[in-house]
C-alpha atoms as a PDB file:
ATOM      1  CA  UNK A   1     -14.249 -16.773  10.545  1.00  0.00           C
ATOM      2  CA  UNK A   2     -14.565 -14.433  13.471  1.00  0.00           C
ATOM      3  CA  UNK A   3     -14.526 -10.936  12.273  1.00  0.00           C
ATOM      4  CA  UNK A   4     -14.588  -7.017  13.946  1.00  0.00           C
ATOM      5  CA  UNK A   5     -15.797  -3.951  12.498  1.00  0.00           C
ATOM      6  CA  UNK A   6     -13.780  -0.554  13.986  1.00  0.00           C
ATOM      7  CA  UNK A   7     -16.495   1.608  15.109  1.00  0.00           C
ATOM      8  CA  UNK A   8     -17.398   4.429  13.114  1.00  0.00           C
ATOM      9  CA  UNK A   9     -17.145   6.995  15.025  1.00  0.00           C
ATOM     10  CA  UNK A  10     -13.289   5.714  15.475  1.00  0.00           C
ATOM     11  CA  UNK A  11     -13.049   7.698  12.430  1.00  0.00           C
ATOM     12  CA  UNK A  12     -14.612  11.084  13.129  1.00  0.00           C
ATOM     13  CA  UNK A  13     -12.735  14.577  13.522  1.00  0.00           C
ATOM     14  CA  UNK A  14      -9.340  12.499  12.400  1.00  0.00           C
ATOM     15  CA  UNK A  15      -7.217  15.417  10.937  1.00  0.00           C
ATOM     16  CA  UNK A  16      -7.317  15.859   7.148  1.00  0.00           C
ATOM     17  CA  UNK A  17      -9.325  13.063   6.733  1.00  0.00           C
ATOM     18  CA  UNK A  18     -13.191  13.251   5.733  1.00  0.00           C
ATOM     19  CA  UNK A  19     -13.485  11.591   2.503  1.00  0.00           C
ATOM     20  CA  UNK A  20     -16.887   9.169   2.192  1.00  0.00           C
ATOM     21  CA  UNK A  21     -16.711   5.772   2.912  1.00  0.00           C
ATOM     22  CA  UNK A  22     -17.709   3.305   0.790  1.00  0.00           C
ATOM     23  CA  UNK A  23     -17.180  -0.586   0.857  1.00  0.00           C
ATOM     24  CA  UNK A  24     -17.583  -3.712  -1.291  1.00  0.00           C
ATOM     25  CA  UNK A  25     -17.913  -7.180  -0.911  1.00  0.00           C
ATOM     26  CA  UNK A  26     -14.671  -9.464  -1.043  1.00  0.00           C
ATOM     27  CA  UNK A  27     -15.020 -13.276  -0.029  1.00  0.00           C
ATOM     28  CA  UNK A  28     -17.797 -12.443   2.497  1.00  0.00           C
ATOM     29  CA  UNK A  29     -15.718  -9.405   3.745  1.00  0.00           C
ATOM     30  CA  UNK A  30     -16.336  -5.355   3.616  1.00  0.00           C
ATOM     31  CA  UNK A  31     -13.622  -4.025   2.266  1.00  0.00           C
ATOM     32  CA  UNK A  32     -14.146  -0.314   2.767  1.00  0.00           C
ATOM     33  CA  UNK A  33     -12.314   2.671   0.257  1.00  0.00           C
ATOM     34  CA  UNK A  34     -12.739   6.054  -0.478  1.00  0.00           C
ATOM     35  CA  UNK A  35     -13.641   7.175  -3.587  1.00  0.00           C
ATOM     36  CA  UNK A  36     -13.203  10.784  -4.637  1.00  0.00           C
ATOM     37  CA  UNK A  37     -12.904  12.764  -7.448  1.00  0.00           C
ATOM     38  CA  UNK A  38     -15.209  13.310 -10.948  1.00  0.00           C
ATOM     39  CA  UNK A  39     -16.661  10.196 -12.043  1.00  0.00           C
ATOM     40  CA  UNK A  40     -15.307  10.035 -16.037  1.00  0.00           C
ATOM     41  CA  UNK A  41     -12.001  11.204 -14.280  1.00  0.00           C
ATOM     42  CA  UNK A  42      -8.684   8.851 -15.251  1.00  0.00           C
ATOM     43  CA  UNK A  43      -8.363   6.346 -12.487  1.00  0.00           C
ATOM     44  CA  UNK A  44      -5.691   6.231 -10.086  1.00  0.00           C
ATOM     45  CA  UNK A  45      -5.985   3.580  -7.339  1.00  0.00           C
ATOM     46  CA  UNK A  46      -3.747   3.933  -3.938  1.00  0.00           C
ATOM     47  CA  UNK A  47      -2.306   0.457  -2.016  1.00  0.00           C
ATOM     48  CA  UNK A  48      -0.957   1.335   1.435  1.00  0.00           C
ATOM     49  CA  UNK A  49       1.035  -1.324   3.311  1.00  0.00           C
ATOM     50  CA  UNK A  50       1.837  -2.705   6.680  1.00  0.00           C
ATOM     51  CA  UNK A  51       0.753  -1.333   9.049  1.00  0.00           C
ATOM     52  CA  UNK A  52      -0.982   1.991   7.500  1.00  0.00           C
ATOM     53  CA  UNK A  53      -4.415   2.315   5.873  1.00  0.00           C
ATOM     54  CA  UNK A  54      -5.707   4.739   3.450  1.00  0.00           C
ATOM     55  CA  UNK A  55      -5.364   7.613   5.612  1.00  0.00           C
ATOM     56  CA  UNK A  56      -1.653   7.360   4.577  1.00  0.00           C
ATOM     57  CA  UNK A  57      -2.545   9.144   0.861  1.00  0.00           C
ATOM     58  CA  UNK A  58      -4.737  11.937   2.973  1.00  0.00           C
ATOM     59  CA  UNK A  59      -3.192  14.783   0.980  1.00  0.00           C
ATOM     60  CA  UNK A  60      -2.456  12.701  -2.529  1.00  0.00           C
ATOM     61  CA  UNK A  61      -6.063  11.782  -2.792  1.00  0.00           C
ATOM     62  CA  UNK A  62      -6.848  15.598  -2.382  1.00  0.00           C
ATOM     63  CA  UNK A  63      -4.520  16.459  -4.931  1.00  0.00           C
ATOM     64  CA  UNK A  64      -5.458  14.022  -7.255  1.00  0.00           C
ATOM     65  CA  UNK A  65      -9.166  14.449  -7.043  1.00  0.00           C
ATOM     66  CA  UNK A  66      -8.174  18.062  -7.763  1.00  0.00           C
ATOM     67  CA  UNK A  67      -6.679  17.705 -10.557  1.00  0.00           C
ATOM     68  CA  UNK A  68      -9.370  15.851 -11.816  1.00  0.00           C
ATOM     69  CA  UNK A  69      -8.491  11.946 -11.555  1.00  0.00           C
ATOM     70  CA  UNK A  70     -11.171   9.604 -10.224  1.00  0.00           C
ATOM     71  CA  UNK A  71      -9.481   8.184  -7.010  1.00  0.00           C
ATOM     72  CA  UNK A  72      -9.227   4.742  -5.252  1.00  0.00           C
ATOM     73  CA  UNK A  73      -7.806   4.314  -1.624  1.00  0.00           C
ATOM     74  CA  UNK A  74      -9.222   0.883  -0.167  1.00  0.00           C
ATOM     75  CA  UNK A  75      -8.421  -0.129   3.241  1.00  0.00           C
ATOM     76  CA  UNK A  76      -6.932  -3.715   2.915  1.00  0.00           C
ATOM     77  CA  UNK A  77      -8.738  -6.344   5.137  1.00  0.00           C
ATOM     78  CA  UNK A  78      -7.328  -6.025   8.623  1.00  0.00           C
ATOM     79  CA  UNK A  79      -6.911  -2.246   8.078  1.00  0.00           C
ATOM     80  CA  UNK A  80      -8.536   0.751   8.139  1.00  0.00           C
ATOM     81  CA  UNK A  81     -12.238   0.443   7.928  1.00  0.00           C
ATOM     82  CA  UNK A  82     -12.391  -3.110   6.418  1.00  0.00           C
ATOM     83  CA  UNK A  83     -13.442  -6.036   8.260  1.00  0.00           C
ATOM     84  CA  UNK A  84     -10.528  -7.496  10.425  1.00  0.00           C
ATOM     85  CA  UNK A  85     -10.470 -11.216  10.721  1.00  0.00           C
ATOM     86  CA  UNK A  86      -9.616 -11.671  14.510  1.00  0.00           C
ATOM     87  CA  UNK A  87      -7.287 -14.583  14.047  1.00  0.00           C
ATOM     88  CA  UNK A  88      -3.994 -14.362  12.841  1.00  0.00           C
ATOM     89  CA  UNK A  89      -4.483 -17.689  10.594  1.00  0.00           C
ATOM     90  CA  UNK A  90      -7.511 -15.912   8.615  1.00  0.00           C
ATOM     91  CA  UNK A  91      -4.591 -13.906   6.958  1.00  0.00           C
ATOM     92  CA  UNK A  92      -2.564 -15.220   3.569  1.00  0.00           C
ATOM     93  CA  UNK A  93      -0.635 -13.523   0.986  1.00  0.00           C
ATOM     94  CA  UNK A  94      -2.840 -15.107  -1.399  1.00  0.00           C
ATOM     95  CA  UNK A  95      -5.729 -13.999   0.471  1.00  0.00           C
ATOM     96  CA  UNK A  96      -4.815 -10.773   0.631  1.00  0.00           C
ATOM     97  CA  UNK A  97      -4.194 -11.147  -3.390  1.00  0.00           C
ATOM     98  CA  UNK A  98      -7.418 -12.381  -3.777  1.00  0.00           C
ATOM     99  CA  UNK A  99      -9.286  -9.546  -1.617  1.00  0.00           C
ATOM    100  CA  UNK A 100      -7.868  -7.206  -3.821  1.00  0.00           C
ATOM    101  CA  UNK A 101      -8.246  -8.266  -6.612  1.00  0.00           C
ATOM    102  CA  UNK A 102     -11.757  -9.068  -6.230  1.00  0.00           C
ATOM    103  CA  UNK A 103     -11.964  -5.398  -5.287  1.00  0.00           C
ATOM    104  CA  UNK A 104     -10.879  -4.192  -8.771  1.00  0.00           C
ATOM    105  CA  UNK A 105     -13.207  -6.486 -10.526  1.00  0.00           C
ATOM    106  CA  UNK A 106     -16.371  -5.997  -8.383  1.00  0.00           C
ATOM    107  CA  UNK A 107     -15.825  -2.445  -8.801  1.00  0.00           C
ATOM    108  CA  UNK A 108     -14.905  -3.040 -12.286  1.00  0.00           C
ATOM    109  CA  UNK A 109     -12.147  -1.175 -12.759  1.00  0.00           C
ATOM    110  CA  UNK A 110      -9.371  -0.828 -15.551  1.00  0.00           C
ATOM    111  CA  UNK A 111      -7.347   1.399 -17.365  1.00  0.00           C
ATOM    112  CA  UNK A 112      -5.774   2.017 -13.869  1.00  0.00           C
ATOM    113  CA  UNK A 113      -2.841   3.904 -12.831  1.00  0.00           C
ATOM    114  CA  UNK A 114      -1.215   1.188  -9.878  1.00  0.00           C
ATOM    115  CA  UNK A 115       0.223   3.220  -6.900  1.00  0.00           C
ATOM    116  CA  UNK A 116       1.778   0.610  -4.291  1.00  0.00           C
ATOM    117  CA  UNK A 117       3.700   1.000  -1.354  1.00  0.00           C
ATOM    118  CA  UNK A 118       5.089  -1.449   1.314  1.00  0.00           C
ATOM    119  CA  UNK A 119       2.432  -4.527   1.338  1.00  0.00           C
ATOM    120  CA  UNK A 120       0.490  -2.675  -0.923  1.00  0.00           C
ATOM    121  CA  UNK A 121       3.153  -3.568  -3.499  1.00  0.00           C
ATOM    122  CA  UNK A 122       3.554  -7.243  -2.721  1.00  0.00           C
ATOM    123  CA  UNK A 123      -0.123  -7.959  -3.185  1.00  0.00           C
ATOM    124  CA  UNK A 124      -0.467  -5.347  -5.983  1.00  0.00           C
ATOM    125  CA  UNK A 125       2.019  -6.610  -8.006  1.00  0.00           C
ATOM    126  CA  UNK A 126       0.880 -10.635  -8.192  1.00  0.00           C
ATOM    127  CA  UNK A 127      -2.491  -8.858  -9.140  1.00  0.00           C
ATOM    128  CA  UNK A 128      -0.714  -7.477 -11.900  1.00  0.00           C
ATOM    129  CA  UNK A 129       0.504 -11.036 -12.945  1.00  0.00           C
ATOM    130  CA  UNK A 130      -2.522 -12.306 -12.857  1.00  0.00           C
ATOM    131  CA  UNK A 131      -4.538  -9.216 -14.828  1.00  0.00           C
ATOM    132  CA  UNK A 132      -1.871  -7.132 -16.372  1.00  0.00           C
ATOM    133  CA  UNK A 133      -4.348  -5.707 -18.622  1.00  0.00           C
ATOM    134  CA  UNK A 134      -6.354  -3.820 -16.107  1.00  0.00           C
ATOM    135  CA  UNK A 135      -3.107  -1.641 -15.526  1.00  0.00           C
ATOM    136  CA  UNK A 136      -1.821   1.310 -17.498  1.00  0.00           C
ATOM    137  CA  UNK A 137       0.776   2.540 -15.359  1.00  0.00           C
ATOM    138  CA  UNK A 138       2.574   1.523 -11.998  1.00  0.00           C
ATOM    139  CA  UNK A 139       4.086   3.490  -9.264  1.00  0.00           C
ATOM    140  CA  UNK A 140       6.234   1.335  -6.799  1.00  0.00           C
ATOM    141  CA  UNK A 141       7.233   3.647  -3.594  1.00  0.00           C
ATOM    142  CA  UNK A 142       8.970   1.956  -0.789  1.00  0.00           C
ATOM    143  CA  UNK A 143       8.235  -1.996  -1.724  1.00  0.00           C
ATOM    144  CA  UNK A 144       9.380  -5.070  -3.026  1.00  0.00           C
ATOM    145  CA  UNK A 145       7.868  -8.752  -4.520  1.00  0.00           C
ATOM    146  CA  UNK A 146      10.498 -11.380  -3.021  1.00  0.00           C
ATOM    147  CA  UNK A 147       9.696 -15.240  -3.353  1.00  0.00           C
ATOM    148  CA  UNK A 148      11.792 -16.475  -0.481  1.00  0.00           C
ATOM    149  CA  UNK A 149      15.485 -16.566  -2.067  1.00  0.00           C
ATOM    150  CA  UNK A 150      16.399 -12.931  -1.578  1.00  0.00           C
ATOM    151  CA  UNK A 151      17.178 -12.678   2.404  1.00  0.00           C
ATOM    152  CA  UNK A 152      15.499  -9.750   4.136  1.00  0.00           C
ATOM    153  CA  UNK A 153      17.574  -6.933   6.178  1.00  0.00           C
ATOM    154  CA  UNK A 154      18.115  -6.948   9.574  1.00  0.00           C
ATOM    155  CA  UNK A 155      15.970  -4.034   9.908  1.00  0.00           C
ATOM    156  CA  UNK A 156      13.003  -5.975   8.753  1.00  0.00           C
ATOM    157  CA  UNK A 157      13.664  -8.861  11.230  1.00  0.00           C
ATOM    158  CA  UNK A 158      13.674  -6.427  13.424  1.00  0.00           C
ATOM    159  CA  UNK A 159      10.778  -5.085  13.047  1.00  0.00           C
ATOM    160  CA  UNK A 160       8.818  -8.657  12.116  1.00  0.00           C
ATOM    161  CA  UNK A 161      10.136  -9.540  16.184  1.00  0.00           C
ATOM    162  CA  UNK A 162       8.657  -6.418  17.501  1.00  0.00           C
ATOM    163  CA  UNK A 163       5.486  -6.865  15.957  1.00  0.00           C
ATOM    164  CA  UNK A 164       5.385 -10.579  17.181  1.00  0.00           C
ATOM    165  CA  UNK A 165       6.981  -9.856  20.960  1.00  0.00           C
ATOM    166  CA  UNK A 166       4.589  -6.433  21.717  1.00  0.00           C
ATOM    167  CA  UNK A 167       2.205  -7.161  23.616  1.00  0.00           C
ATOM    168  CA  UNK A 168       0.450  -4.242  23.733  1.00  0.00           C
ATOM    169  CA  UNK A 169       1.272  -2.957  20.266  1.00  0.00           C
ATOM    170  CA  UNK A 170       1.024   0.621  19.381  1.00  0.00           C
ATOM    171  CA  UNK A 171       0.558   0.995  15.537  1.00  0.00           C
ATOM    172  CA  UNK A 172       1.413   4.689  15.512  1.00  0.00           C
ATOM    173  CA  UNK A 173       4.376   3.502  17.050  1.00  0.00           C
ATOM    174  CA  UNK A 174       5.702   1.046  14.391  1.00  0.00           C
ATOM    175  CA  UNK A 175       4.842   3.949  11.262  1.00  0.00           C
ATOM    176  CA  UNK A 176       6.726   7.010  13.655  1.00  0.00           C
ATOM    177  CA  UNK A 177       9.383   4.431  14.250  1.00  0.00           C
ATOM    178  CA  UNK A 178      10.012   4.223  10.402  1.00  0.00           C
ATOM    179  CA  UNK A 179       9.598   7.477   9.390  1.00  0.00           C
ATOM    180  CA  UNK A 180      12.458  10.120   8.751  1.00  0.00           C
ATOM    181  CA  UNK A 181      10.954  12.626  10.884  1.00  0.00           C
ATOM    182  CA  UNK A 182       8.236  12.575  13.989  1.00  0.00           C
ATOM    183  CA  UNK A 183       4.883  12.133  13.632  1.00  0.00           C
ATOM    184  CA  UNK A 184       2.590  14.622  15.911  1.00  0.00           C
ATOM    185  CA  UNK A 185      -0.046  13.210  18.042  1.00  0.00           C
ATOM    186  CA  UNK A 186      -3.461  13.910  15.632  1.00  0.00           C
ATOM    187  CA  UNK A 187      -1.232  11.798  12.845  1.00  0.00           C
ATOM    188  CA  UNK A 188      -0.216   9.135  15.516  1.00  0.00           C
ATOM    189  CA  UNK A 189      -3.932   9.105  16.814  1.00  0.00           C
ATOM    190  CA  UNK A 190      -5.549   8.941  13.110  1.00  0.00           C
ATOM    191  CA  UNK A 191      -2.879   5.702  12.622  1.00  0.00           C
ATOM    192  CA  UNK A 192      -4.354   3.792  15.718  1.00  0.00           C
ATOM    193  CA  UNK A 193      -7.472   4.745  15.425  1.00  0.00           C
ATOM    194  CA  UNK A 194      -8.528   1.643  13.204  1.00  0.00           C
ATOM    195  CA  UNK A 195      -7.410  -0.655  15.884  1.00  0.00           C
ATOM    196  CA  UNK A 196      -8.738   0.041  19.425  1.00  0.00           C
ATOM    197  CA  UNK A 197      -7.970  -3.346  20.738  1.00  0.00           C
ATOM    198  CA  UNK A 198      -5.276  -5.593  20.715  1.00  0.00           C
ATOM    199  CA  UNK A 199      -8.079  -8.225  18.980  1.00  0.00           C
ATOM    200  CA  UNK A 200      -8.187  -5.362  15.794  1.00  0.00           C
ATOM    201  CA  UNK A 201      -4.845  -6.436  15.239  1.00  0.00           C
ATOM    202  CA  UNK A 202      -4.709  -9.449  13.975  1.00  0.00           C
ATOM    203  CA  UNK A 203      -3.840  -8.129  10.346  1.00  0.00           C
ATOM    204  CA  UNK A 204      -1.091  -6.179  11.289  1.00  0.00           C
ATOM    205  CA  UNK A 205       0.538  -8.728  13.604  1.00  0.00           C
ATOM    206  CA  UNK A 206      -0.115 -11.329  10.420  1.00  0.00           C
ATOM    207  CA  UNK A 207       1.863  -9.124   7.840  1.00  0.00           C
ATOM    208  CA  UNK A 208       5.699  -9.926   9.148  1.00  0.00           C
ATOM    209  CA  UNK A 209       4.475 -13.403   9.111  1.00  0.00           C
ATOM    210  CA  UNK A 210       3.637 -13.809   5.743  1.00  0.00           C
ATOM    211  CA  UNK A 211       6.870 -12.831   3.791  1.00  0.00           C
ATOM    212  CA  UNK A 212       8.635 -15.351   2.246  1.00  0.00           C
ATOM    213  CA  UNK A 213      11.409 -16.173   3.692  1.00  0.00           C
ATOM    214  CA  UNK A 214      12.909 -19.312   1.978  1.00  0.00           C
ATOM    215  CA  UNK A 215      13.082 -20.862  -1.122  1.00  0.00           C
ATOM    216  CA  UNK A 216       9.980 -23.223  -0.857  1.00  0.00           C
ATOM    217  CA  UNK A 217       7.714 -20.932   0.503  1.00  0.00           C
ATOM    218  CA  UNK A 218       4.312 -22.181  -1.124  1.00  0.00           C
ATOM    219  CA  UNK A 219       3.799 -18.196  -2.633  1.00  0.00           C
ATOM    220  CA  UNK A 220       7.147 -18.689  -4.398  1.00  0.00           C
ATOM    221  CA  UNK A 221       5.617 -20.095  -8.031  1.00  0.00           C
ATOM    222  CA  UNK A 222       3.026 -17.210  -8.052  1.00  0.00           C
ATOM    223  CA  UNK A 223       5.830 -14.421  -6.987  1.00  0.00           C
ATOM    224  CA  UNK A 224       7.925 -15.879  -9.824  1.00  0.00           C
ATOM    225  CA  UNK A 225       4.964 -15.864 -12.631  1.00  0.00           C
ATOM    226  CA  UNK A 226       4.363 -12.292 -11.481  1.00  0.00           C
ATOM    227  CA  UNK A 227       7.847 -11.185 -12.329  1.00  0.00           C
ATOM    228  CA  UNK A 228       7.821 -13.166 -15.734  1.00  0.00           C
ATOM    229  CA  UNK A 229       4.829 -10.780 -16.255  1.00  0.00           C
ATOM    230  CA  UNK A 230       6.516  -7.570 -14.921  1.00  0.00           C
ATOM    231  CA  UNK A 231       9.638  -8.965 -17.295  1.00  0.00           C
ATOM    232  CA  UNK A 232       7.289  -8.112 -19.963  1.00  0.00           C
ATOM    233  CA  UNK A 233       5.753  -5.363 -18.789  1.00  0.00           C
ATOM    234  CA  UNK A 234       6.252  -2.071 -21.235  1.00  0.00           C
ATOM    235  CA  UNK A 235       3.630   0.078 -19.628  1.00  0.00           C
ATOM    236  CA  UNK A 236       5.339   3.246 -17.765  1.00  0.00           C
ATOM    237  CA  UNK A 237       6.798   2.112 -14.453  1.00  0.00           C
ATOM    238  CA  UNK A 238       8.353   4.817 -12.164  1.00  0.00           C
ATOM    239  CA  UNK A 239      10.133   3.546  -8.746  1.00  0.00           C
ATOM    240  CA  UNK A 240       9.839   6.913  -5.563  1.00  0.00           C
ATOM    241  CA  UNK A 241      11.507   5.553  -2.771  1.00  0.00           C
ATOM    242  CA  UNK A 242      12.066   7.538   0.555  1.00  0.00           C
ATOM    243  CA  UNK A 243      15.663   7.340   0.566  1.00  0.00           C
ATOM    244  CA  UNK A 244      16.456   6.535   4.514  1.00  0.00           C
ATOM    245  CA  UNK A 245      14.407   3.166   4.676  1.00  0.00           C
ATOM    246  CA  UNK A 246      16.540   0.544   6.397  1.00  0.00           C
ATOM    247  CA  UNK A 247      13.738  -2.133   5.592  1.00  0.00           C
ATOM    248  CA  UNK A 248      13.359  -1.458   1.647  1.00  0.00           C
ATOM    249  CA  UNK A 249      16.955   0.922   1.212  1.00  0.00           C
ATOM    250  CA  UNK A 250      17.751  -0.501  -2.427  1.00  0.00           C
ATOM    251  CA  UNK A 251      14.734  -2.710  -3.025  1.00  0.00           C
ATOM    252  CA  UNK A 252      14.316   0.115  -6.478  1.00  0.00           C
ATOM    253  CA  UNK A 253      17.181  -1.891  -8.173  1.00  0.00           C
ATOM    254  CA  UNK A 254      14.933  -4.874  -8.258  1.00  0.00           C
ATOM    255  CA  UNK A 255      12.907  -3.194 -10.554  1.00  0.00           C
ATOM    256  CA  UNK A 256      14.671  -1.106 -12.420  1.00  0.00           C
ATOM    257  CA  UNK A 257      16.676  -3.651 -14.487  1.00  0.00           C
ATOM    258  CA  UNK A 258      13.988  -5.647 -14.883  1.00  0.00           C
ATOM    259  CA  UNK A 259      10.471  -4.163 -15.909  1.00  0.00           C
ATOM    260  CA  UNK A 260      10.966  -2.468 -19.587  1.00  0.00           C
ATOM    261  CA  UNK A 261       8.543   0.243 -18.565  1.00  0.00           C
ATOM    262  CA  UNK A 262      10.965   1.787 -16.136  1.00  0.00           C
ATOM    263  CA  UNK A 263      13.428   2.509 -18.445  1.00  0.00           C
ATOM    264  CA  UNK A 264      13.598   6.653 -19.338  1.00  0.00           C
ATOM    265  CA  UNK A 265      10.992   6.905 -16.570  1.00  0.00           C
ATOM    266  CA  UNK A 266      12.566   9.622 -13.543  1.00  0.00           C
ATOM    267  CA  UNK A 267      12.835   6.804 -10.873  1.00  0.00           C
ATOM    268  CA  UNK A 268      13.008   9.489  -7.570  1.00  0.00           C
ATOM    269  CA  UNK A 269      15.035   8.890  -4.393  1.00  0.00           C
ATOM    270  CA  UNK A 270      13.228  11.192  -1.657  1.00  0.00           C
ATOM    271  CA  UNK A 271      16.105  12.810   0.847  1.00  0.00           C
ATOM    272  CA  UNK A 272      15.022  12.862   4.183  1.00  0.00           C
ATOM    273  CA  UNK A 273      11.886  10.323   3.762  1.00  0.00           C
ATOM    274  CA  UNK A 274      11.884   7.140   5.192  1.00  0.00           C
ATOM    275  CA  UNK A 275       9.529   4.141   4.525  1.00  0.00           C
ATOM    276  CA  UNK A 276       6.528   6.282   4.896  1.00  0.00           C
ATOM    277  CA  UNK A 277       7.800   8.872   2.446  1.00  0.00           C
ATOM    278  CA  UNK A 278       4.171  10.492   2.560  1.00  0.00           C
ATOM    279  CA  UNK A 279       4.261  11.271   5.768  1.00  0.00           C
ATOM    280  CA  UNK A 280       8.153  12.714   5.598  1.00  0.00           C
ATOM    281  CA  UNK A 281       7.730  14.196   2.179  1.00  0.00           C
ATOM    282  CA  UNK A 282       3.910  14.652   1.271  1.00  0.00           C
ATOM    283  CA  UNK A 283       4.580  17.586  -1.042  1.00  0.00           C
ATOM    284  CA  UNK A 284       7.517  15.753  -2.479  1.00  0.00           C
ATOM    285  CA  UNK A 285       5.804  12.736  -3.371  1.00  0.00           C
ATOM    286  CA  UNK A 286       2.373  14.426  -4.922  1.00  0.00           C
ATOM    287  CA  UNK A 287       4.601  15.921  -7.267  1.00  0.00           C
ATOM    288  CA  UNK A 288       6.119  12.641  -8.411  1.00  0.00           C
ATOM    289  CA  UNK A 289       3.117  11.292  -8.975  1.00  0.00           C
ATOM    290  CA  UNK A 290       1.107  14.027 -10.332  1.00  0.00           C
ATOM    291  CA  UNK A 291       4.285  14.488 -13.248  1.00  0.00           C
ATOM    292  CA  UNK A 292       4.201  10.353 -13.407  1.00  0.00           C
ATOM    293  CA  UNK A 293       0.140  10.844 -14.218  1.00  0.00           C
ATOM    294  CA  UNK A 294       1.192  13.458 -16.806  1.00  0.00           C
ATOM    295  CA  UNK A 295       0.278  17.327 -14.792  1.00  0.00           C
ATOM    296  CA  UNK A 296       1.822  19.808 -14.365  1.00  0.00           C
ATOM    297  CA  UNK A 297       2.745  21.872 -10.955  1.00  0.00           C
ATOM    298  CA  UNK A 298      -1.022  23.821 -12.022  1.00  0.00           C
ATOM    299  CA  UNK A 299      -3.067  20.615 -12.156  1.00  0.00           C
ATOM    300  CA  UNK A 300      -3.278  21.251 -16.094  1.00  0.00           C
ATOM    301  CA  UNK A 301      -2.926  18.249 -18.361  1.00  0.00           C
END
């Protein structure tokens, strides 16, 4: 496997963003995180999607490490600081599953509260039905787990033929193209900086690629063994969707009917947020997840 490392110094003077870096072993791959916050602190662990990276949950990790929770935002491989496989085969859903899960365990995590958006969700979420006890609490925001037979929005084949037909692709582009309103050029520059050649982006150009799209896709039996676990999952489980996505406008019902641990939870649609409701909405969506994690607007218990 050919791999590239994104320079470091990629990473300096990016705006609102100088947490430590850290990393950690997964299948012969650095998958880097930050890590911020008191040690003994409850832990809270952030999944960003396609085609973000932990630089997405800038201002939640601050708020979060504020108010005393011990904070987890890794990079998956292909993104952010993590090693990025420079062929588009390297990359599987089940790889991806794997990676991150071995991430929890080599860090040896549990009792965690699961915050997933986009991709982040689809891999978090078969993690969960494979260790549901490492989980305490979930937070779904702007994702979905689909095993082939739901068809996909035109939006999203939209965007999965951009991604494939671009040949110079822009990532800022694709997350300012989904979000409600503009992104200014330090955000837009702190989203490319992970990928500063078209060879970087081999992860992100794999994502659209991997959804299932029909009914025998070979990740079908695992998608469907994770929902018979999420079926039975009575741990709190709070849906905060940006409420202008055309990819994943809806996707909350799938939930909501059937995980027990959403039910009397305060399931939030965000006005004016789009996919990347923490870029439209930042304040909006601390809140929601500071009240899911049980504090109040002071940071107090």
């Amino acid at each position: 496997m050919r791999v590239l490392t994104t320079p470091a110094d990629a990473f300096a003077n990016l705006r609102d963003y100088s947490f430590g870096d850290h990393a950690v072993d997964v299948g012969g791959l650095n998958m880097h995180y930050v890590c911020e916050g008191p040690a003994d602190g409850p832990v809270v662990v952030l999944m960003h999607g396609q085609p973000s990276w932990s630089y997405l949950y800038r201002q939640a990790i601050v708020e979060l490490a504020s108010a005393g929770c011990r904070v987890y935002a890794p990079d998956l491989i292909g993104f952010g600081r993590s090693d990025k496989p420079v062929d588009i085969s390297d990359y599987s859903y089940t790889r991806h599953v794997e990676w991150t899960h071995d991430f929890l365990r080599k860090l040896d995590l549990s009792d965690i509260s699961f915050v997933l958006h986009d991709w982040g969700g689809s891999i978090g979420l078969r993690v969960v039905g494979r260790d549901p006890d490492r989980f305490s609490r979930i937070l779904a925001c702007n994702t979905a787990m689909v095993d082939g037979t739901i068809p996909m929005p035109e939006a999203w084949q939209t965007f999965r033929d951009t991604v494939a037909s671009t040949e110079q692709l822009r990532v800022s582009s694709l997350v300012a193209g989904m979000c409600h309103r503009p992104i200014d050029d330090a955000v837009a520059a702190a989203y490319d900086a992970p990928f500063p050649t078209e060879a970087h982006k081999a992860g992100v150009r794999a994502f659209p690629t991997l959804v299932p799209v029909s009914a025998d896709d070979p990740n079908g039996p695992e998608v469907r063994a994770a929902w018979e676990v999420l079926r039975a999952f009575e741990k709190p489980f709070l849906t905060v969707f940006g409420k202008e996505d055309r990819i994943y406008s809806g996707a909350e019902a799938l939930f909501v009917p059937a995980v027990p641990g959403t039910k009397g939870q305060p399931h939030v649609l965000v006005e004016e947020a789009g996919h990347f409701l923490q870029e439209d909405q930042p304040d909006a969506f601390s809140r929601a997840l500071l009240g899911f994690l049980g504090f109040s607007g002071d940071r107090s218990p």
